[in-house]
N, C-alpha and C. Protein backbone atom coordinates (compact mmCIF):
# COMPACT_ATOMS: atom_id res chain seq x y z
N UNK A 1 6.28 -18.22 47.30
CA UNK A 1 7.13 -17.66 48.33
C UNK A 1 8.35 -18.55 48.50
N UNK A 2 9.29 -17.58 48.57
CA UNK A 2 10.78 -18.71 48.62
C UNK A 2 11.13 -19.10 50.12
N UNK A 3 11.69 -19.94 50.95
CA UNK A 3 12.22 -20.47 51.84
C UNK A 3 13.61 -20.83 51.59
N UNK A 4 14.19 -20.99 52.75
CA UNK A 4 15.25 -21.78 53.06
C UNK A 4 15.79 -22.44 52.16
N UNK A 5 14.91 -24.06 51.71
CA UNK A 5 15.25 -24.70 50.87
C UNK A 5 15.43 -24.30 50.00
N UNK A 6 14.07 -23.39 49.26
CA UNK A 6 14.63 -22.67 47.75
C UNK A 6 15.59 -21.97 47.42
N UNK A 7 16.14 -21.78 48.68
CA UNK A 7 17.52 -20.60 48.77
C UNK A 7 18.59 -21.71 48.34
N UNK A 8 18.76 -22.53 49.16
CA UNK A 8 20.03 -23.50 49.55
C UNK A 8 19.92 -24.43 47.70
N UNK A 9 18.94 -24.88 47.38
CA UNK A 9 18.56 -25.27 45.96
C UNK A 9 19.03 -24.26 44.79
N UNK A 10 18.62 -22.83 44.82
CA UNK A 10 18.71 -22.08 44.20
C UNK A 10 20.33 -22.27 43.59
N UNK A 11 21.57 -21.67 44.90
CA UNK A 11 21.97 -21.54 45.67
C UNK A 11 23.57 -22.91 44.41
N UNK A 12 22.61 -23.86 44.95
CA UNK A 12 23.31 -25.19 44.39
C UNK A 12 23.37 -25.54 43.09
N UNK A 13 22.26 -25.21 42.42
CA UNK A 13 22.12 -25.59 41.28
C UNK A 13 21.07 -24.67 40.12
N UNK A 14 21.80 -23.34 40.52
CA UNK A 14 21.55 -22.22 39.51
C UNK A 14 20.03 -21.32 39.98
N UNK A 15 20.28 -20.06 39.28
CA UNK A 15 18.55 -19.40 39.81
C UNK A 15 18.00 -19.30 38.38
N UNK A 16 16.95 -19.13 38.27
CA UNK A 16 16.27 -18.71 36.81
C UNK A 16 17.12 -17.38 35.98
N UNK A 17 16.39 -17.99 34.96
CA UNK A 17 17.42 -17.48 33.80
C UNK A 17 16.93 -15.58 34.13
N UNK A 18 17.52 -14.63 34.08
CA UNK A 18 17.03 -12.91 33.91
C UNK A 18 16.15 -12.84 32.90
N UNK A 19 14.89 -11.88 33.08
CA UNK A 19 14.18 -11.41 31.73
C UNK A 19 15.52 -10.60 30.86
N UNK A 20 16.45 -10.38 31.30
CA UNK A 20 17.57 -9.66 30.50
C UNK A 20 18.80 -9.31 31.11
N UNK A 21 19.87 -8.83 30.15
CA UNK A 21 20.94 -8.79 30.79
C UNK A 21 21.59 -7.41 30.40
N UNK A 22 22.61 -6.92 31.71
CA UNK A 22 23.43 -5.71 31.56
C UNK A 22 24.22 -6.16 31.77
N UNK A 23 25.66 -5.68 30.85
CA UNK A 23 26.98 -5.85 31.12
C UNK A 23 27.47 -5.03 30.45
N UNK A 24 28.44 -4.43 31.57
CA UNK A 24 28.93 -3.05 31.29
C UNK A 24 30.79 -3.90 31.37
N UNK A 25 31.87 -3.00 30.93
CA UNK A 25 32.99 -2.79 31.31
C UNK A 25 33.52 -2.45 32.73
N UNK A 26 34.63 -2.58 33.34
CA UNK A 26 34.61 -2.20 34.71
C UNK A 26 34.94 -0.26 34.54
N UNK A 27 35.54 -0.40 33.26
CA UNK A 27 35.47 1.25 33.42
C UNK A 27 34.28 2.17 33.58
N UNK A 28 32.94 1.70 32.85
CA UNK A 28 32.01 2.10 32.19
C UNK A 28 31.03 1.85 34.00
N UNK A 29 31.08 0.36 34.47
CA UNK A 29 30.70 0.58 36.30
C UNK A 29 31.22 1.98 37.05
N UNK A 30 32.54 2.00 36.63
CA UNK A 30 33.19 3.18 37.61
C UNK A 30 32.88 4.18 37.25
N UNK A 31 32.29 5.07 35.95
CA UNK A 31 32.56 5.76 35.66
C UNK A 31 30.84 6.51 36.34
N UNK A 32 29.61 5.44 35.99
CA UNK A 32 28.41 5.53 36.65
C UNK A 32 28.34 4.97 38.04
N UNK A 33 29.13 4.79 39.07
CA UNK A 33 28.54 4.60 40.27
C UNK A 33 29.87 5.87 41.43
N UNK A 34 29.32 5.43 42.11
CA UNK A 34 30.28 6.47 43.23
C UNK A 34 31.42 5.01 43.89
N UNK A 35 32.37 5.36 44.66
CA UNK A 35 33.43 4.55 45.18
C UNK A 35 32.61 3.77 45.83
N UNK A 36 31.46 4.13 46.62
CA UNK A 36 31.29 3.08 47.99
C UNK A 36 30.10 2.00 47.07
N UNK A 37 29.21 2.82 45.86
CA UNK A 37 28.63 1.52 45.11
C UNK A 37 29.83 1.20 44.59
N UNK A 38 31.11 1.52 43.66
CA UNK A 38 31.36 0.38 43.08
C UNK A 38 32.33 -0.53 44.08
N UNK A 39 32.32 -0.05 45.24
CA UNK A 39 32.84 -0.99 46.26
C UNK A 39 31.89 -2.12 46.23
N UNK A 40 30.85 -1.84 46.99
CA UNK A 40 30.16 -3.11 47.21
C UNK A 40 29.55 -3.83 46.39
N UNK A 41 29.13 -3.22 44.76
CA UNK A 41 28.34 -3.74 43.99
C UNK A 41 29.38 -5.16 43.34
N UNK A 42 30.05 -4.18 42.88
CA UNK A 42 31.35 -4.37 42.26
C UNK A 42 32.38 -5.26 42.60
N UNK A 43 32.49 -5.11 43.55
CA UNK A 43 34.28 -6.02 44.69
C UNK A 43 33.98 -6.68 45.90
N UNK A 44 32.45 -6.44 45.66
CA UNK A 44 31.54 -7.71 46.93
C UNK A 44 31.67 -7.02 48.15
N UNK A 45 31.25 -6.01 48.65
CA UNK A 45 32.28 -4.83 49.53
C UNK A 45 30.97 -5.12 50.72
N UNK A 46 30.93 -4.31 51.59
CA UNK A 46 29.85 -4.48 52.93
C UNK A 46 30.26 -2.73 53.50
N UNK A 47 28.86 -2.36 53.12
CA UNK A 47 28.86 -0.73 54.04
C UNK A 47 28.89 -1.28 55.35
N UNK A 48 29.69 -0.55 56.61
CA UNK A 48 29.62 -0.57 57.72
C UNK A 48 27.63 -0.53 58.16
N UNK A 49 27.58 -1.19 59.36
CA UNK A 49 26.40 -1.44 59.70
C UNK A 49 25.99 -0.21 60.10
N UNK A 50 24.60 0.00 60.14
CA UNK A 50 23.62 1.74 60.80
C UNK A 50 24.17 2.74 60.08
N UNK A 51 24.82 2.56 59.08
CA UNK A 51 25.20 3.58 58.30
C UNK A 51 24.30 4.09 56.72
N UNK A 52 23.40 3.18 56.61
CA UNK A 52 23.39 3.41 54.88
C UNK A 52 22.36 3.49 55.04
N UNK A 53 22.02 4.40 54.10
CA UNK A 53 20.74 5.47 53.57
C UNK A 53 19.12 4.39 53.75
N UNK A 54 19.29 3.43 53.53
CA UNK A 54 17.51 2.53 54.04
C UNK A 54 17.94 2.35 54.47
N UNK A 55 18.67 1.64 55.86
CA UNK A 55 19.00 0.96 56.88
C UNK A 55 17.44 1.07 57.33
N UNK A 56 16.87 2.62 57.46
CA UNK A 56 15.77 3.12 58.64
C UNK A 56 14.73 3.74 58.21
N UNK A 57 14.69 3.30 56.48
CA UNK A 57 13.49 3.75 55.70
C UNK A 57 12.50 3.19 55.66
N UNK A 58 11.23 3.91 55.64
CA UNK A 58 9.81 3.58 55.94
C UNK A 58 9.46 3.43 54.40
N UNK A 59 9.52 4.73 53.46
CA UNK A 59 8.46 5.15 52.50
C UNK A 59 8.49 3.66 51.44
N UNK A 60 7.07 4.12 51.32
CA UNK A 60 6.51 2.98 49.83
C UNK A 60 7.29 2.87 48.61
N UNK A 61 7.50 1.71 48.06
CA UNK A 61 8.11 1.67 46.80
C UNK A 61 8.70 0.29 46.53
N UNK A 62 9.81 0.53 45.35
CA UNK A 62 10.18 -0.92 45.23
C UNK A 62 11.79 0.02 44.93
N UNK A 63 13.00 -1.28 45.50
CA UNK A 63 14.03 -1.23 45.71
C UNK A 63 14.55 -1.63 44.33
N UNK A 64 15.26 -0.98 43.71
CA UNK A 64 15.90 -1.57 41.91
C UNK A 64 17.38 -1.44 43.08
N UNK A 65 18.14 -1.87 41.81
CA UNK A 65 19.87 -2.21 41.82
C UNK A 65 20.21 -0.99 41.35
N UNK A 66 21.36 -0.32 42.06
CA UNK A 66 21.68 0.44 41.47
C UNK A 66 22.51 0.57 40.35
N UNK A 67 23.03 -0.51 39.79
CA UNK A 67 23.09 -0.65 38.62
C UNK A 67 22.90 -0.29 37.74
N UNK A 68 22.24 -1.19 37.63
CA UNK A 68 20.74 -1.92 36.03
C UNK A 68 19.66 -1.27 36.45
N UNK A 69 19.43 -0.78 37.52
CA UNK A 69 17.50 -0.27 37.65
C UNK A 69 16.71 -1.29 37.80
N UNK A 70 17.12 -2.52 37.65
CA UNK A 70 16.40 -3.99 38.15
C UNK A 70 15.39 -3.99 39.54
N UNK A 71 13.79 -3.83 39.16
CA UNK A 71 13.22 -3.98 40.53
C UNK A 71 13.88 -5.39 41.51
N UNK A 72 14.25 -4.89 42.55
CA UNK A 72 14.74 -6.74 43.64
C UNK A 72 13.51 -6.84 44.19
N UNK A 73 13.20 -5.36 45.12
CA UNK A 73 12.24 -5.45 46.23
C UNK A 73 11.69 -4.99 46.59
N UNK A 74 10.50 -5.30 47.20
CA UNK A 74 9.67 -4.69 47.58
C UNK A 74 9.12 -3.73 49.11
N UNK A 75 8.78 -2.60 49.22
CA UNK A 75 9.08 -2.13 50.38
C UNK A 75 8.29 -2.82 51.47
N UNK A 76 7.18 -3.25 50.67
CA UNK A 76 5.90 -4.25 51.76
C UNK A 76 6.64 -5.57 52.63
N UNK A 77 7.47 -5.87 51.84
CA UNK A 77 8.66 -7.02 52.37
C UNK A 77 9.95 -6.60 53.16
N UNK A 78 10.19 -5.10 53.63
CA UNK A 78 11.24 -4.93 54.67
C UNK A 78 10.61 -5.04 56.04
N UNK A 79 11.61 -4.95 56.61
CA UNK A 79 11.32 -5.31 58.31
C UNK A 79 12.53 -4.86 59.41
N UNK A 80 12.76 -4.85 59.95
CA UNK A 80 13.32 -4.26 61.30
C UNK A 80 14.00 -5.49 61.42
N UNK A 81 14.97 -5.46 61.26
CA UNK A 81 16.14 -6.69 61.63
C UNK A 81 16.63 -7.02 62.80
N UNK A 82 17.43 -5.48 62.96
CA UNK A 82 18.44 -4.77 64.33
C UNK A 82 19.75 -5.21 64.12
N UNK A 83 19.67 -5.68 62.46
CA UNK A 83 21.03 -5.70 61.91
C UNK A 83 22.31 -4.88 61.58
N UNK A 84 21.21 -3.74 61.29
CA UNK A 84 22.29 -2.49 60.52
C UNK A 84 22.06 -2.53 58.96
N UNK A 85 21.34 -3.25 58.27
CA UNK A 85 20.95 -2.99 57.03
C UNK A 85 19.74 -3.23 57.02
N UNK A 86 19.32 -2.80 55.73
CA UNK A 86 18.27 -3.05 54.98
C UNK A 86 17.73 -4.20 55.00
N UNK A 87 16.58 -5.20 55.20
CA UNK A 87 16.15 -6.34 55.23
C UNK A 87 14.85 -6.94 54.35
N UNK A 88 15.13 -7.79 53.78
CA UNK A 88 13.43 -8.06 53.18
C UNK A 88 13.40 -9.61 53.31
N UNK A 89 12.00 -10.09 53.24
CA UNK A 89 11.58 -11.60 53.26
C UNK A 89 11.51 -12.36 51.72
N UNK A 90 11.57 -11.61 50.60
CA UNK A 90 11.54 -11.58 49.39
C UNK A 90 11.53 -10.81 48.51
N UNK A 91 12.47 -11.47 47.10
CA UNK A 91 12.69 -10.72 46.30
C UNK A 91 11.00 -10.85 45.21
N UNK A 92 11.29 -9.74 44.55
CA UNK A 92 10.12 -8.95 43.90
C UNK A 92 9.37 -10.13 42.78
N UNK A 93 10.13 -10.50 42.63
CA UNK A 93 9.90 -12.02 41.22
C UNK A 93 11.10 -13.37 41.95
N UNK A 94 10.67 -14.48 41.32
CA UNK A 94 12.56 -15.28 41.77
C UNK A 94 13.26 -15.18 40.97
N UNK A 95 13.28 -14.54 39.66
CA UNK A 95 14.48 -14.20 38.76
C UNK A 95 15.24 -13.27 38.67
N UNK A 96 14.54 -12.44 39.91
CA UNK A 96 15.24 -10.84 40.31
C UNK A 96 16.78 -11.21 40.56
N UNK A 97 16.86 -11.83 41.52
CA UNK A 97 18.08 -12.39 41.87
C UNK A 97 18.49 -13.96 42.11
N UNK A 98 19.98 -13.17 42.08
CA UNK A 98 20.53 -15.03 42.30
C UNK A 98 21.35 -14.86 43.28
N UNK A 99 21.21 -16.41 43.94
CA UNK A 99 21.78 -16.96 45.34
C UNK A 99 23.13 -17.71 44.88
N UNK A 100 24.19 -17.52 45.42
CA UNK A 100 25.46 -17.66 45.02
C UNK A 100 26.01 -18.37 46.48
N UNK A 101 27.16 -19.75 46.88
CA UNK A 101 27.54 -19.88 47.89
C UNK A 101 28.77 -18.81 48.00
N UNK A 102 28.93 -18.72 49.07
CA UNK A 102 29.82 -17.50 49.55
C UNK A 102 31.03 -18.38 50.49
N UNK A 103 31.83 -18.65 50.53
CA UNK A 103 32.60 -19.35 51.86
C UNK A 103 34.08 -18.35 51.90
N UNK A 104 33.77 -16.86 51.79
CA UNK A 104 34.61 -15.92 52.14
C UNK A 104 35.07 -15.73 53.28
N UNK A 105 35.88 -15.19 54.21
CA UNK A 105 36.02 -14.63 55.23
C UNK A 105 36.03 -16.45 56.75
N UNK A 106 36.33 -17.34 55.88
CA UNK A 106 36.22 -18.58 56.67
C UNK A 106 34.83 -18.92 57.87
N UNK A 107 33.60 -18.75 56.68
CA UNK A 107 32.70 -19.43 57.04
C UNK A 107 31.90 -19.01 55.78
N UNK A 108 30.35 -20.20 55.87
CA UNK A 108 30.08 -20.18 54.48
C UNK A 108 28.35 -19.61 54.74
N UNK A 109 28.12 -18.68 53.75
CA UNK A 109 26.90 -18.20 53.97
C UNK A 109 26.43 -18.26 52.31
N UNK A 110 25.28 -17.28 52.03
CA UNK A 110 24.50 -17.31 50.94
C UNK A 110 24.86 -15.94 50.42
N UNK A 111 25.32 -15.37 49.05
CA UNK A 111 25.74 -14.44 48.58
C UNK A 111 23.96 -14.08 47.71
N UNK A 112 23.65 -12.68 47.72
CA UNK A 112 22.70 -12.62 46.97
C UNK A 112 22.74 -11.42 45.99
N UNK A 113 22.72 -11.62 44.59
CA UNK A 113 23.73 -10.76 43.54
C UNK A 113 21.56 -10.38 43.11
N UNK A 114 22.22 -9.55 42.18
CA UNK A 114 21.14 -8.98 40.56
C UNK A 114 21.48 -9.50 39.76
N UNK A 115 20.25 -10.50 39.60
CA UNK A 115 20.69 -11.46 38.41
C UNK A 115 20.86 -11.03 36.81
N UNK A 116 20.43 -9.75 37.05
CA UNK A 116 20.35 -8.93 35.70
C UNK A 116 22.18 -8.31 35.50
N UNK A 117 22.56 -8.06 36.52
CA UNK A 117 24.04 -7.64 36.16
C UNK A 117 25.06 -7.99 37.28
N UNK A 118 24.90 -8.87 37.99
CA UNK A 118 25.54 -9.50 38.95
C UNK A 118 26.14 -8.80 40.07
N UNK A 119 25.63 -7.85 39.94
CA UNK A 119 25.60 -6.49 40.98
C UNK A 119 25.38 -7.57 42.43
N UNK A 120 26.53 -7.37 43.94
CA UNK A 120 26.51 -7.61 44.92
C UNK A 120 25.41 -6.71 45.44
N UNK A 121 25.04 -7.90 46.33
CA UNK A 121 23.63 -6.55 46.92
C UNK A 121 23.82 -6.74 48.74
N UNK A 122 23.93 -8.39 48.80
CA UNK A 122 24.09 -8.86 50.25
C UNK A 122 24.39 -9.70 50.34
N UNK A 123 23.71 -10.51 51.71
CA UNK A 123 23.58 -11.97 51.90
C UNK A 123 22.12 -12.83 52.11
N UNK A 124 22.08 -13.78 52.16
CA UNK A 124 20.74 -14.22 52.95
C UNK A 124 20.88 -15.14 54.11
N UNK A 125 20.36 -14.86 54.84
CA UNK A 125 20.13 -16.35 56.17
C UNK A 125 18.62 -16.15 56.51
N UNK A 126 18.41 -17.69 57.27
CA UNK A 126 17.31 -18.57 57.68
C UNK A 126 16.99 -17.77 58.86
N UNK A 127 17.03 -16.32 59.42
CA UNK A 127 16.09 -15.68 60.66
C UNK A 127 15.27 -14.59 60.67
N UNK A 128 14.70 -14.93 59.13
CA UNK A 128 13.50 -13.84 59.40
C UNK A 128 12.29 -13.98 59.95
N UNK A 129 11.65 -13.24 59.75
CA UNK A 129 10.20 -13.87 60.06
C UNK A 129 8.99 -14.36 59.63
N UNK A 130 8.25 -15.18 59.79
CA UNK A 130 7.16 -15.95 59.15
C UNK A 130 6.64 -14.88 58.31
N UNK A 131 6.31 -15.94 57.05
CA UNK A 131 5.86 -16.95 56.96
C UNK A 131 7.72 -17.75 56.14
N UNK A 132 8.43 -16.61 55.47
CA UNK A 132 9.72 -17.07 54.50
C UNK A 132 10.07 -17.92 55.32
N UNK A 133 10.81 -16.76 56.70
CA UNK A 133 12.15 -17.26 57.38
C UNK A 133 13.24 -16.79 56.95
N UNK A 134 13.25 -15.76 55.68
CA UNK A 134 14.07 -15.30 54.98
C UNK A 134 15.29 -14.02 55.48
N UNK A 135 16.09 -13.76 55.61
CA UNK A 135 16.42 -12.25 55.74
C UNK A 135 17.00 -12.14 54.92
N UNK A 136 16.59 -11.34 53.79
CA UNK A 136 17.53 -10.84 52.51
C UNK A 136 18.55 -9.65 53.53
N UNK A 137 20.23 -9.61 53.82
CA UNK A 137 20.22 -8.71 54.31
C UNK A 137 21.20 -8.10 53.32
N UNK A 138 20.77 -6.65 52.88
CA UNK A 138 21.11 -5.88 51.74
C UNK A 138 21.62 -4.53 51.98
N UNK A 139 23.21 -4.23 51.69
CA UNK A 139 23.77 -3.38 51.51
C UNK A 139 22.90 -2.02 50.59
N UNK A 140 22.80 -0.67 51.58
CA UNK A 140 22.06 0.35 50.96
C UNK A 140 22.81 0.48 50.04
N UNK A 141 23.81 0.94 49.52
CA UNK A 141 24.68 1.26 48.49
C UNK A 141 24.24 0.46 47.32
N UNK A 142 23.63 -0.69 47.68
CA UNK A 142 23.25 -1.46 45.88
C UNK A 142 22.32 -1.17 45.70
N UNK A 143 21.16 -0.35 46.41
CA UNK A 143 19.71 -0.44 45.95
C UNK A 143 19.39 1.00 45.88
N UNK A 144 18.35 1.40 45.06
CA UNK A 144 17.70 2.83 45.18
C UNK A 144 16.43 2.46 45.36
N UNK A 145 15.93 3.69 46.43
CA UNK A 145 14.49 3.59 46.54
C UNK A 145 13.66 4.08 44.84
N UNK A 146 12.72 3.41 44.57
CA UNK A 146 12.16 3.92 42.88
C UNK A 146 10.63 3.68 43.47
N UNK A 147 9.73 5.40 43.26
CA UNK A 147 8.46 5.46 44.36
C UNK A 147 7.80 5.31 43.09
N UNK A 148 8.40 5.62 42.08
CA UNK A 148 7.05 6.13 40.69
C UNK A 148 7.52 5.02 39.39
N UNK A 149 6.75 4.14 38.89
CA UNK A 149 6.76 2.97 38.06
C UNK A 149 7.45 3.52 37.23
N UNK A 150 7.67 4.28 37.02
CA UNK A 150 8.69 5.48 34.84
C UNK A 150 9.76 4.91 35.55
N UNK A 151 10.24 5.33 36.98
CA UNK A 151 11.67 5.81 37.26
C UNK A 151 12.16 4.40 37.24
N UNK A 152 11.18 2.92 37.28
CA UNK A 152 12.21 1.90 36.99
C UNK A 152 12.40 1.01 35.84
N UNK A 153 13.87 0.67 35.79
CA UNK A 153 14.50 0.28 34.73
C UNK A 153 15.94 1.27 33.85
């Protein structure tokens, strides 16, 4: 289970290597995603809060990138924030993703990409709840719900 530290470590000095990699062209992104994914995936973008499709989803499954199809997460790991997005305590494996410093917008937080195609997904901070402490907090626009094991990848 990852924490804090493993974040801020991660974070500093690289995440595990991907079981594999996608890299597309930026035409070839645009041409497969809609404006508001390749906003946020793409140009590091942020859907307005209470707006996006899991913000307020229950059903079972695991969360891929919309990307790559990369499982991140798991639905057993979301939670009720009262953020306005999507939230989880952990990603699905630790090579799912990588922790990136962020010091955009003049303050510095934790950027959290798909390490498989560097797809923006969110951020992370230290107020979730036990046992992590984690809040993955994740833009709906990067993730699809995937209920049936075929549909990922």
């Amino acid at each position: 289970m990852q924490t804090w530290n493993d974040v801020i470590r991660l974070a500093n000095h690289g995440s595990p290597a991907p079981d594999k990699r996608v890299e597309k062209t930026d035409a070839e992104w645009r041409a497969q995603l809609t404006p508001e994914q390749y906003h946020v995936t793409r140009q590091h973008g942020t859907e307005r809060a209470f707006t996006g499709e899991y913000c307020e989803a229950h059903e079972a499954g695991l969360y891929a990138c919309v990307c790559c199809g990369t499982p991140l997460y798991d639905s057993r790991t979301k939670f009720e924030s009262g953020t306005g997005w999507p939230s989880f305590t952990q990603p699905v494996q630790e090579n799912a993703i990588r922790y990136k410093k962020d010091t955009s917008y003049g303050m510095t937080r934790v950027e959290v990409l798909c390490n498989v195609c560097d797809a923006h997904q969110g951020h992370v901070f230290p107020d979730g709840p036990p046992p992590s402490g984690l809040r993955l907090c994740i833009n709906s626009a990067a993730i699809k719900l995937v209920t049936e094991p075929a549909q990922v990848g």
